[in-house]
PDB file of N, CA and C in Angstrom:
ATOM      1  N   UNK A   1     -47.953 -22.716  27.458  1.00  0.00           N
ATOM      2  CA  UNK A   1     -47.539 -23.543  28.565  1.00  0.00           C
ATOM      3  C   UNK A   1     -46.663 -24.660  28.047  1.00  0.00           C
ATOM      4  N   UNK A   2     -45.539 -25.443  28.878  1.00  0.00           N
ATOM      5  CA  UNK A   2     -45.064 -26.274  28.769  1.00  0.00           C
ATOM      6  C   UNK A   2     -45.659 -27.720  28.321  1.00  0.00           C
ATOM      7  N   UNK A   3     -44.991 -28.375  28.097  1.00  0.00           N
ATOM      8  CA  UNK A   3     -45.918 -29.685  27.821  1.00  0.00           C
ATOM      9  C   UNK A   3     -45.151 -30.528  28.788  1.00  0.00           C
ATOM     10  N   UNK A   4     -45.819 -31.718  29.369  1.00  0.00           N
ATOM     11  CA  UNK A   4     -44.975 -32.593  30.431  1.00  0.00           C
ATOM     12  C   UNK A   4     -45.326 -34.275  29.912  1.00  0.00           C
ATOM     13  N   UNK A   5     -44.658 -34.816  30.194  1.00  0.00           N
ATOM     14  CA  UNK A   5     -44.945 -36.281  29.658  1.00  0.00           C
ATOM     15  C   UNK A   5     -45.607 -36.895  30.924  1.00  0.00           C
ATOM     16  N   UNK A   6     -46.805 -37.681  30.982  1.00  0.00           N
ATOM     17  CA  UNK A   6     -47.272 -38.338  31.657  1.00  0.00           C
ATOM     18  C   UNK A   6     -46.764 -39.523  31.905  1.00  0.00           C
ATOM     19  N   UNK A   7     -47.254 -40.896  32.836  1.00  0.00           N
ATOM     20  CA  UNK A   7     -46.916 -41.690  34.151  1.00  0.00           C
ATOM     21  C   UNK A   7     -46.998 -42.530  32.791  1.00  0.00           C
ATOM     22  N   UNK A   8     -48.468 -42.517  31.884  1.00  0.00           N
ATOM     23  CA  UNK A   8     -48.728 -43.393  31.162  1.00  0.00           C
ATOM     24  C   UNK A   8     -47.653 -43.627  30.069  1.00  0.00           C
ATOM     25  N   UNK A   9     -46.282 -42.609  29.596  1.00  0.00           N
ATOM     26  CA  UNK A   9     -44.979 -43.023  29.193  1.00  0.00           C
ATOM     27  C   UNK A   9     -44.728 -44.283  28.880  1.00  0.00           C
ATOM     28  N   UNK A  10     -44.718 -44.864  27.689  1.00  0.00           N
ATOM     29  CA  UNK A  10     -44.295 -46.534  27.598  1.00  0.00           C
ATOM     30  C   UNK A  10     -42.394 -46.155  27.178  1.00  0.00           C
ATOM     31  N   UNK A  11     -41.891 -45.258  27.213  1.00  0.00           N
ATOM     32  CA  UNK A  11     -40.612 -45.286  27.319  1.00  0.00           C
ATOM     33  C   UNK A  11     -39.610 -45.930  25.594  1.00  0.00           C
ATOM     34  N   UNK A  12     -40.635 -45.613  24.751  1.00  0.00           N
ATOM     35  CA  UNK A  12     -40.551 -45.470  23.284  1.00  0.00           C
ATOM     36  C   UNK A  12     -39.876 -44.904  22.757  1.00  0.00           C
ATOM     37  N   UNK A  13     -38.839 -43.561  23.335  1.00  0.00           N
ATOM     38  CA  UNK A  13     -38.267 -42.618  22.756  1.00  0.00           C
ATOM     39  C   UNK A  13     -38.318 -41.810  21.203  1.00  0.00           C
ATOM     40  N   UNK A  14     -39.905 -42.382  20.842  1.00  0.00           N
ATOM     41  CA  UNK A  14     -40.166 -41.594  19.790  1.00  0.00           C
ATOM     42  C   UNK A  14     -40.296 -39.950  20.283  1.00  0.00           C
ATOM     43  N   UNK A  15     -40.511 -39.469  20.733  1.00  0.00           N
ATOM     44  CA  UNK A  15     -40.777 -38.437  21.149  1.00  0.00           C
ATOM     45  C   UNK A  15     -39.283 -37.152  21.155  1.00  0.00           C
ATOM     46  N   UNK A  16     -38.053 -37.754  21.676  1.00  0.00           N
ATOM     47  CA  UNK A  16     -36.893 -37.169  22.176  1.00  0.00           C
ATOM     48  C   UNK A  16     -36.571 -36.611  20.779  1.00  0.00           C
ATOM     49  N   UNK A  17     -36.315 -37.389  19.983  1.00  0.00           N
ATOM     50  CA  UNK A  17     -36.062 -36.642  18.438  1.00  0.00           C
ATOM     51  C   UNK A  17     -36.823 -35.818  17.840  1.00  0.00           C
ATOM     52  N   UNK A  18     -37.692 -36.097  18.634  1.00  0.00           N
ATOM     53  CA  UNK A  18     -38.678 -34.555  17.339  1.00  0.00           C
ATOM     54  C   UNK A  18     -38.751 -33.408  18.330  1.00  0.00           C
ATOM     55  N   UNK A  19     -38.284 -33.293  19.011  1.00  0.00           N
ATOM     56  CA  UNK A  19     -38.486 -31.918  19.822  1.00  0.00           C
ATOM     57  C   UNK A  19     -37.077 -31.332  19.361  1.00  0.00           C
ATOM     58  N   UNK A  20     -37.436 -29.618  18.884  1.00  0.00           N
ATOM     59  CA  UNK A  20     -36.927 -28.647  18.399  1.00  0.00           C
ATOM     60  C   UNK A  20     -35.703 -28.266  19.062  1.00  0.00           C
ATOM     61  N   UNK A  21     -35.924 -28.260  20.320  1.00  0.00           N
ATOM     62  CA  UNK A  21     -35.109 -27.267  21.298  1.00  0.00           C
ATOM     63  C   UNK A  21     -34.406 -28.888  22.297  1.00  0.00           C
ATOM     64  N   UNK A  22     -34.621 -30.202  22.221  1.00  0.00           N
ATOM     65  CA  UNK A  22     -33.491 -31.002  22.641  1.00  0.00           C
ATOM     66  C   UNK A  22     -34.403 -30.664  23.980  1.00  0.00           C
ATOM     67  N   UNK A  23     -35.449 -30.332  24.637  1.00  0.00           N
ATOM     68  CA  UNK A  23     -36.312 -30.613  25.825  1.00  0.00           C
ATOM     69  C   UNK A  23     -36.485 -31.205  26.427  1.00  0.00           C
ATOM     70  N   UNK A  24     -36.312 -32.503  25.639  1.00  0.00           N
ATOM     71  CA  UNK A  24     -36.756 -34.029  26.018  1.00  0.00           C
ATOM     72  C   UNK A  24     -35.848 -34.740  26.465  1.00  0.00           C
ATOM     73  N   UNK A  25     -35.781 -35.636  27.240  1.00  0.00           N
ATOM     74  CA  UNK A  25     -34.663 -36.742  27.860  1.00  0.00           C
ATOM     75  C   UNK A  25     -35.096 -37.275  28.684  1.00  0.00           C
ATOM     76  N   UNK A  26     -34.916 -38.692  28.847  1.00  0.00           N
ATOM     77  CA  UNK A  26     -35.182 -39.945  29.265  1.00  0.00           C
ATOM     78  C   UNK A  26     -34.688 -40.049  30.994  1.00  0.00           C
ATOM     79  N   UNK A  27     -35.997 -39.836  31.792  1.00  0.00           N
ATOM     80  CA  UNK A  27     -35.845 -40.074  32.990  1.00  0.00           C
ATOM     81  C   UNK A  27     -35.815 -41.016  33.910  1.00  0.00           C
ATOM     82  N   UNK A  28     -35.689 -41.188  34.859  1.00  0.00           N
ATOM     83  CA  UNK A  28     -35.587 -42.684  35.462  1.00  0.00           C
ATOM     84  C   UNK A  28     -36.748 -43.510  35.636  1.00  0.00           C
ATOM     85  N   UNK A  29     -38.092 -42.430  35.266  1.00  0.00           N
ATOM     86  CA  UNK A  29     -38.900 -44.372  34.883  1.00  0.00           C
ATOM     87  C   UNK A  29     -39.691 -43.898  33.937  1.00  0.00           C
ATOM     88  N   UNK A  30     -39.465 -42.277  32.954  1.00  0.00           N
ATOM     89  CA  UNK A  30     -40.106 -42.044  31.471  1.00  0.00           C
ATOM     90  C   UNK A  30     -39.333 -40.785  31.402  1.00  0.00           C
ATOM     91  N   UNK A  31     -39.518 -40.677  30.473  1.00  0.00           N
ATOM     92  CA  UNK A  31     -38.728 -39.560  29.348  1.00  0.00           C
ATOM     93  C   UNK A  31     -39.784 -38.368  30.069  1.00  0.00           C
ATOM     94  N   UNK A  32     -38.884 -36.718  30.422  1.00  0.00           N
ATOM     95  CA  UNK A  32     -38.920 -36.174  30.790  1.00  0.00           C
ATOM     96  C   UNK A  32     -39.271 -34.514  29.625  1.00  0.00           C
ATOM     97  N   UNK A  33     -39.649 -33.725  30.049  1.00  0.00           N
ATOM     98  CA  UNK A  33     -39.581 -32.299  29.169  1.00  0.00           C
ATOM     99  C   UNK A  33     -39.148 -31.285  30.295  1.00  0.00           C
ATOM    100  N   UNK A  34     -37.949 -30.669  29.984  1.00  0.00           N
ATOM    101  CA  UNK A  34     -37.383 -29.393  30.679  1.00  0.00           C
ATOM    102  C   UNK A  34     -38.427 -28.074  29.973  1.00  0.00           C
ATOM    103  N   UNK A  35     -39.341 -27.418  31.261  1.00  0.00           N
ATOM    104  CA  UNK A  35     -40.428 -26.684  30.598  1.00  0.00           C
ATOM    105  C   UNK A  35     -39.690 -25.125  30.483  1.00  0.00           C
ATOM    106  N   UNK A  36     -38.344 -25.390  30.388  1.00  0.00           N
ATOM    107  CA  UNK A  36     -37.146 -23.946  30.212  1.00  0.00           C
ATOM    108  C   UNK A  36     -37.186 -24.167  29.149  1.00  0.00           C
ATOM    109  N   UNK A  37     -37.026 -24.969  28.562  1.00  0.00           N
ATOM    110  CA  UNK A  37     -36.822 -25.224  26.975  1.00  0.00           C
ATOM    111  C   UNK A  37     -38.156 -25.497  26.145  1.00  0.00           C
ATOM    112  N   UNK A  38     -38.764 -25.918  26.490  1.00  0.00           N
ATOM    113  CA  UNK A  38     -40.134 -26.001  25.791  1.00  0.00           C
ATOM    114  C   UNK A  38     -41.333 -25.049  25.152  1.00  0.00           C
ATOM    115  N   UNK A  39     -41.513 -24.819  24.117  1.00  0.00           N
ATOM    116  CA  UNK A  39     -41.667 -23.840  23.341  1.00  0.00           C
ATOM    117  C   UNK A  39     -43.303 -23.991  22.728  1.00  0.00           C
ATOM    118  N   UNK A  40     -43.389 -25.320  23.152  1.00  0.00           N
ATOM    119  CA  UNK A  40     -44.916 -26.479  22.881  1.00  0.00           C
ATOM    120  C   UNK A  40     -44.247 -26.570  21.151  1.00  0.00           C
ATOM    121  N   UNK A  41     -43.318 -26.304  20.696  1.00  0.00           N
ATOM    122  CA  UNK A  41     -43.137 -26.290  18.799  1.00  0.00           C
ATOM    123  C   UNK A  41     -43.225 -24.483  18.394  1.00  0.00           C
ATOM    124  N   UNK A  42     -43.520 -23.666  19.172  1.00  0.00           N
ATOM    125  CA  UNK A  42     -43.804 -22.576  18.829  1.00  0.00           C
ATOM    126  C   UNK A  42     -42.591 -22.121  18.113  1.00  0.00           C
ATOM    127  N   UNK A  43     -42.789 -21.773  16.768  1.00  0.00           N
ATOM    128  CA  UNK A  43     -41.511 -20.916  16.684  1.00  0.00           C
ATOM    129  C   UNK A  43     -41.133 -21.513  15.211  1.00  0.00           C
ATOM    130  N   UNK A  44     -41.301 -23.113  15.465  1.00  0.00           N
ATOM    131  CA  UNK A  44     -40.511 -24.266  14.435  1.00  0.00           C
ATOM    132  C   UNK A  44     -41.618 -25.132  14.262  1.00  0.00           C
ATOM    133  N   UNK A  45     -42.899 -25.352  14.366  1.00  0.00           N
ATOM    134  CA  UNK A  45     -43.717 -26.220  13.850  1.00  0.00           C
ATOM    135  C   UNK A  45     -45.358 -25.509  14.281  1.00  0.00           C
ATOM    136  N   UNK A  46     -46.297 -26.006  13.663  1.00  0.00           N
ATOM    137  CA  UNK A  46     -47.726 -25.458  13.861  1.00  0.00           C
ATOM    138  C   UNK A  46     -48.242 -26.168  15.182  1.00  0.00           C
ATOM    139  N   UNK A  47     -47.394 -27.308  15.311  1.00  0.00           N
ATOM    140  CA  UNK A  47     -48.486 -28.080  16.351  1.00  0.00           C
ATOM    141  C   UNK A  47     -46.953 -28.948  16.874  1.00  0.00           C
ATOM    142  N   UNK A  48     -47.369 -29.267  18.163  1.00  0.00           N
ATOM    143  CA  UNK A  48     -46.095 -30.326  18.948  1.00  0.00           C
ATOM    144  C   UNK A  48     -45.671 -31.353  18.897  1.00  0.00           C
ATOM    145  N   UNK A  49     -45.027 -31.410  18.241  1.00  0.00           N
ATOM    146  CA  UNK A  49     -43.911 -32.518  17.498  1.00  0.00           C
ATOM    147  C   UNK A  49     -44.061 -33.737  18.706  1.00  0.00           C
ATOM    148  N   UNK A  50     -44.066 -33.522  20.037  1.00  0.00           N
ATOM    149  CA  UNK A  50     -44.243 -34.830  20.762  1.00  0.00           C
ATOM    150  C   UNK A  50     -45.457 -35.600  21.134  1.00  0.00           C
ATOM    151  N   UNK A  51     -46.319 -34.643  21.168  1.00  0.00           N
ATOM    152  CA  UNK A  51     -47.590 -35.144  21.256  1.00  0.00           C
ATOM    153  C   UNK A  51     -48.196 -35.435  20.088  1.00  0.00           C
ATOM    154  N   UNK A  52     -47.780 -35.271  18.831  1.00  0.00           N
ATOM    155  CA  UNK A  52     -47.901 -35.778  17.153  1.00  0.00           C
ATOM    156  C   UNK A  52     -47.434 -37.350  17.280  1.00  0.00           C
ATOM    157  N   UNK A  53     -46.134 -37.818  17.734  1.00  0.00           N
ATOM    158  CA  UNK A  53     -45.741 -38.575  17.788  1.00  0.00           C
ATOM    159  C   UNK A  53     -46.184 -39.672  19.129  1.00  0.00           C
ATOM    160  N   UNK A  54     -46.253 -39.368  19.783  1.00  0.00           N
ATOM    161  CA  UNK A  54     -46.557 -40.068  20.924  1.00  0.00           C
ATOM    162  C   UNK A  54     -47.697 -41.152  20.953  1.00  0.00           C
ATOM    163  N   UNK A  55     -47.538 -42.477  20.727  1.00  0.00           N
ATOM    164  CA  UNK A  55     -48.324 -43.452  20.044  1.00  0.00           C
ATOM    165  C   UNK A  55     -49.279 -43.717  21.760  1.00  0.00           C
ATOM    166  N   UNK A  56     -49.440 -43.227  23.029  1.00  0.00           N
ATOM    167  CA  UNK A  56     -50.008 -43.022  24.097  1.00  0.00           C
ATOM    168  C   UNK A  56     -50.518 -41.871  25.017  1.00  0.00           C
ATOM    169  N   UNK A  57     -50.321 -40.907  23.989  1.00  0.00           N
ATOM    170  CA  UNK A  57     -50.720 -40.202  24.175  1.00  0.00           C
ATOM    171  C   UNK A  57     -50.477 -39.099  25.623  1.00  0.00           C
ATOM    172  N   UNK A  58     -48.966 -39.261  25.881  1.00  0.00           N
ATOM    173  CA  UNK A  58     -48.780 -39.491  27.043  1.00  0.00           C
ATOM    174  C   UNK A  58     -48.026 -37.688  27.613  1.00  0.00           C
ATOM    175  N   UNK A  59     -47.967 -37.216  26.221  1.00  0.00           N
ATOM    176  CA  UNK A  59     -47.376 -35.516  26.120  1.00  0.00           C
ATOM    177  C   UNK A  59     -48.608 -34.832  26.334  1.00  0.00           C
ATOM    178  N   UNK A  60     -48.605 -33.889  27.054  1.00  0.00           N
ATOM    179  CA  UNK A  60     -49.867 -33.354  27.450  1.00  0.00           C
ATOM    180  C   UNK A  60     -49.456 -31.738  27.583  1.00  0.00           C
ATOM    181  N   UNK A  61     -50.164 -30.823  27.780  1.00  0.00           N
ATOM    182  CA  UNK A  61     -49.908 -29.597  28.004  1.00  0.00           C
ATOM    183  C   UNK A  61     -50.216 -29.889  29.640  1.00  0.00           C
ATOM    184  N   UNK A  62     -48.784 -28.827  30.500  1.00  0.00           N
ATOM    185  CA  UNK A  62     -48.423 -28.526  31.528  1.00  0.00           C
ATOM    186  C   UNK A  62     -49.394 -27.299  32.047  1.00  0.00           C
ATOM    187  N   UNK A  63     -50.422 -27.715  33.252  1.00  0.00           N
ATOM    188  CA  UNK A  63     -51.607 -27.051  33.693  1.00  0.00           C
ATOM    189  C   UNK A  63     -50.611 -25.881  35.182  1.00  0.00           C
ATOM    190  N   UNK A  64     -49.368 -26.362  35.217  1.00  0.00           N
ATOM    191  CA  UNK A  64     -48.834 -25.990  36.092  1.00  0.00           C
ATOM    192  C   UNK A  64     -47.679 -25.000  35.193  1.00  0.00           C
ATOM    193  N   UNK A  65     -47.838 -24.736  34.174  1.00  0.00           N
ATOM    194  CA  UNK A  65     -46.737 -23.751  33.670  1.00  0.00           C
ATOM    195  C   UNK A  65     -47.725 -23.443  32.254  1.00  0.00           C
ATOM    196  N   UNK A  66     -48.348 -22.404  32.595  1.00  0.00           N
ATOM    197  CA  UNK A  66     -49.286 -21.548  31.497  1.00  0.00           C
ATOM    198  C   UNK A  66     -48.453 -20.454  31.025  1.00  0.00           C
ATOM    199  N   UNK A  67     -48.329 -20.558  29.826  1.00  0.00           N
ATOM    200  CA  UNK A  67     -47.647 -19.348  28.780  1.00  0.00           C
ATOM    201  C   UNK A  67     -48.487 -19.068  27.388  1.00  0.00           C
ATOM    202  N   UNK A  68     -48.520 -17.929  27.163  1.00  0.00           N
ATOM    203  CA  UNK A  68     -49.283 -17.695  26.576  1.00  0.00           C
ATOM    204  C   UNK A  68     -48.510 -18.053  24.678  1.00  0.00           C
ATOM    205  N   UNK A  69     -48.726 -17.661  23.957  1.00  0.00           N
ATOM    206  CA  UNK A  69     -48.228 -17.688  22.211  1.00  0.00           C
ATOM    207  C   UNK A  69     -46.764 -17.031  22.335  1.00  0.00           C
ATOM    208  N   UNK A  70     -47.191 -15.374  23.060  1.00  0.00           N
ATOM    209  CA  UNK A  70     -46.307 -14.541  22.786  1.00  0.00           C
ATOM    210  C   UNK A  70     -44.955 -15.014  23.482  1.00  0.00           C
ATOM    211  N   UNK A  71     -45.497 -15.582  24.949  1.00  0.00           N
ATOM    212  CA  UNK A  71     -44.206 -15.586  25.479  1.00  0.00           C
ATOM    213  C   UNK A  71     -43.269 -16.310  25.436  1.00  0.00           C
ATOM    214  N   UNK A  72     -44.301 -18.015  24.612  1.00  0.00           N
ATOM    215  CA  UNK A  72     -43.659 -18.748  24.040  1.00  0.00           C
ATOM    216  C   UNK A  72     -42.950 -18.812  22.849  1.00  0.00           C
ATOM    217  N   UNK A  73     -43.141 -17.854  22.069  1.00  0.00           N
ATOM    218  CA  UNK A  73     -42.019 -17.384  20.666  1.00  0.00           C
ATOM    219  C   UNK A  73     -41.281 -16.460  21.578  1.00  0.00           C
ATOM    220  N   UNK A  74     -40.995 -15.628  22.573  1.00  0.00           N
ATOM    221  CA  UNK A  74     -40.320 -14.935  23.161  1.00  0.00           C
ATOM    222  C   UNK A  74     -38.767 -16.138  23.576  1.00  0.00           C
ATOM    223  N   UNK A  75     -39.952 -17.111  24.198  1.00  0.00           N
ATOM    224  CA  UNK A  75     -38.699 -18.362  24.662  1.00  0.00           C
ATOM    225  C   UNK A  75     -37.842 -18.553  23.755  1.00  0.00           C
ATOM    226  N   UNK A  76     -38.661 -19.085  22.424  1.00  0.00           N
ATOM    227  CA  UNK A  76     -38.190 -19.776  21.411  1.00  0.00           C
ATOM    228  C   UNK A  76     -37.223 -18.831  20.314  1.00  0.00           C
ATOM    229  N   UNK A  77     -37.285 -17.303  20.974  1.00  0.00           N
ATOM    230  CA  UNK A  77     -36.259 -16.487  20.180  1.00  0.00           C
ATOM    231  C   UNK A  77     -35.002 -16.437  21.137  1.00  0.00           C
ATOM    232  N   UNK A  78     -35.241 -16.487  22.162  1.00  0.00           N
ATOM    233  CA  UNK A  78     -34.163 -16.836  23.294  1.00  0.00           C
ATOM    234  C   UNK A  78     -32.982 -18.093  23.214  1.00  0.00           C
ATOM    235  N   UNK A  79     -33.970 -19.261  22.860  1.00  0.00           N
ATOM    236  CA  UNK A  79     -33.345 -20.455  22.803  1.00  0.00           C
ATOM    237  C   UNK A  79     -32.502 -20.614  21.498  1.00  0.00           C
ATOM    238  N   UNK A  80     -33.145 -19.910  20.366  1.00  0.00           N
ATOM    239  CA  UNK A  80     -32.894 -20.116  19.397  1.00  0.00           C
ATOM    240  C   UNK A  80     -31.468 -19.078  18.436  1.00  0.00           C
ATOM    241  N   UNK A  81     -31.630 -17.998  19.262  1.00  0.00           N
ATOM    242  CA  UNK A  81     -31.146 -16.624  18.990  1.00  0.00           C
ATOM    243  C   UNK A  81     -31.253 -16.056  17.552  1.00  0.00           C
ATOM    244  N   UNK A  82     -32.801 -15.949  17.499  1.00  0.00           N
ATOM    245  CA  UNK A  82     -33.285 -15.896  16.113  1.00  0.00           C
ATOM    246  C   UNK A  82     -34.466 -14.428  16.189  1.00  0.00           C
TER     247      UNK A  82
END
């Protein structure tokens, strides 16, 4: 599944740089994740680079966009053309 940034967002932009696939970008009142692009790190890291970073804890896995391992390295060979 996607990951989505929560309300609780302090607008830190630690987060935008460590995502693999460029997912991330700064919305009009917190930084946002496009869940087309979001891979949770699958592909390019063991665990999610935004929610590693996120000093609020505010990256969460998306209860509204469930993907499983496979389909998320499926994405991440898509995005990646690898």
């Amino acid at each position: 599944m996607a990951f989505i940034i929560t309300e609780e967002c302090i607008n830190c932009g630690a987060c935008e740089p460590e995502c693999p696939n460029q997912a991330i970008t700064a919305g009009e009142e917190f930084y946002v994740i496009d869940p087309a692009k979001c891979t949770e790190c699958v592909g390019h890291f063991d665990a999610s680079q935004c929610a590693a970073v996120c000093p609020v804890e505010a990256c969460v896995q998306d209860p509204e966009n469930k993907e499983t391992k496979d389909q998320l390295m499926d994405k991440f060979h898509k995005l990646s053309g690898k």
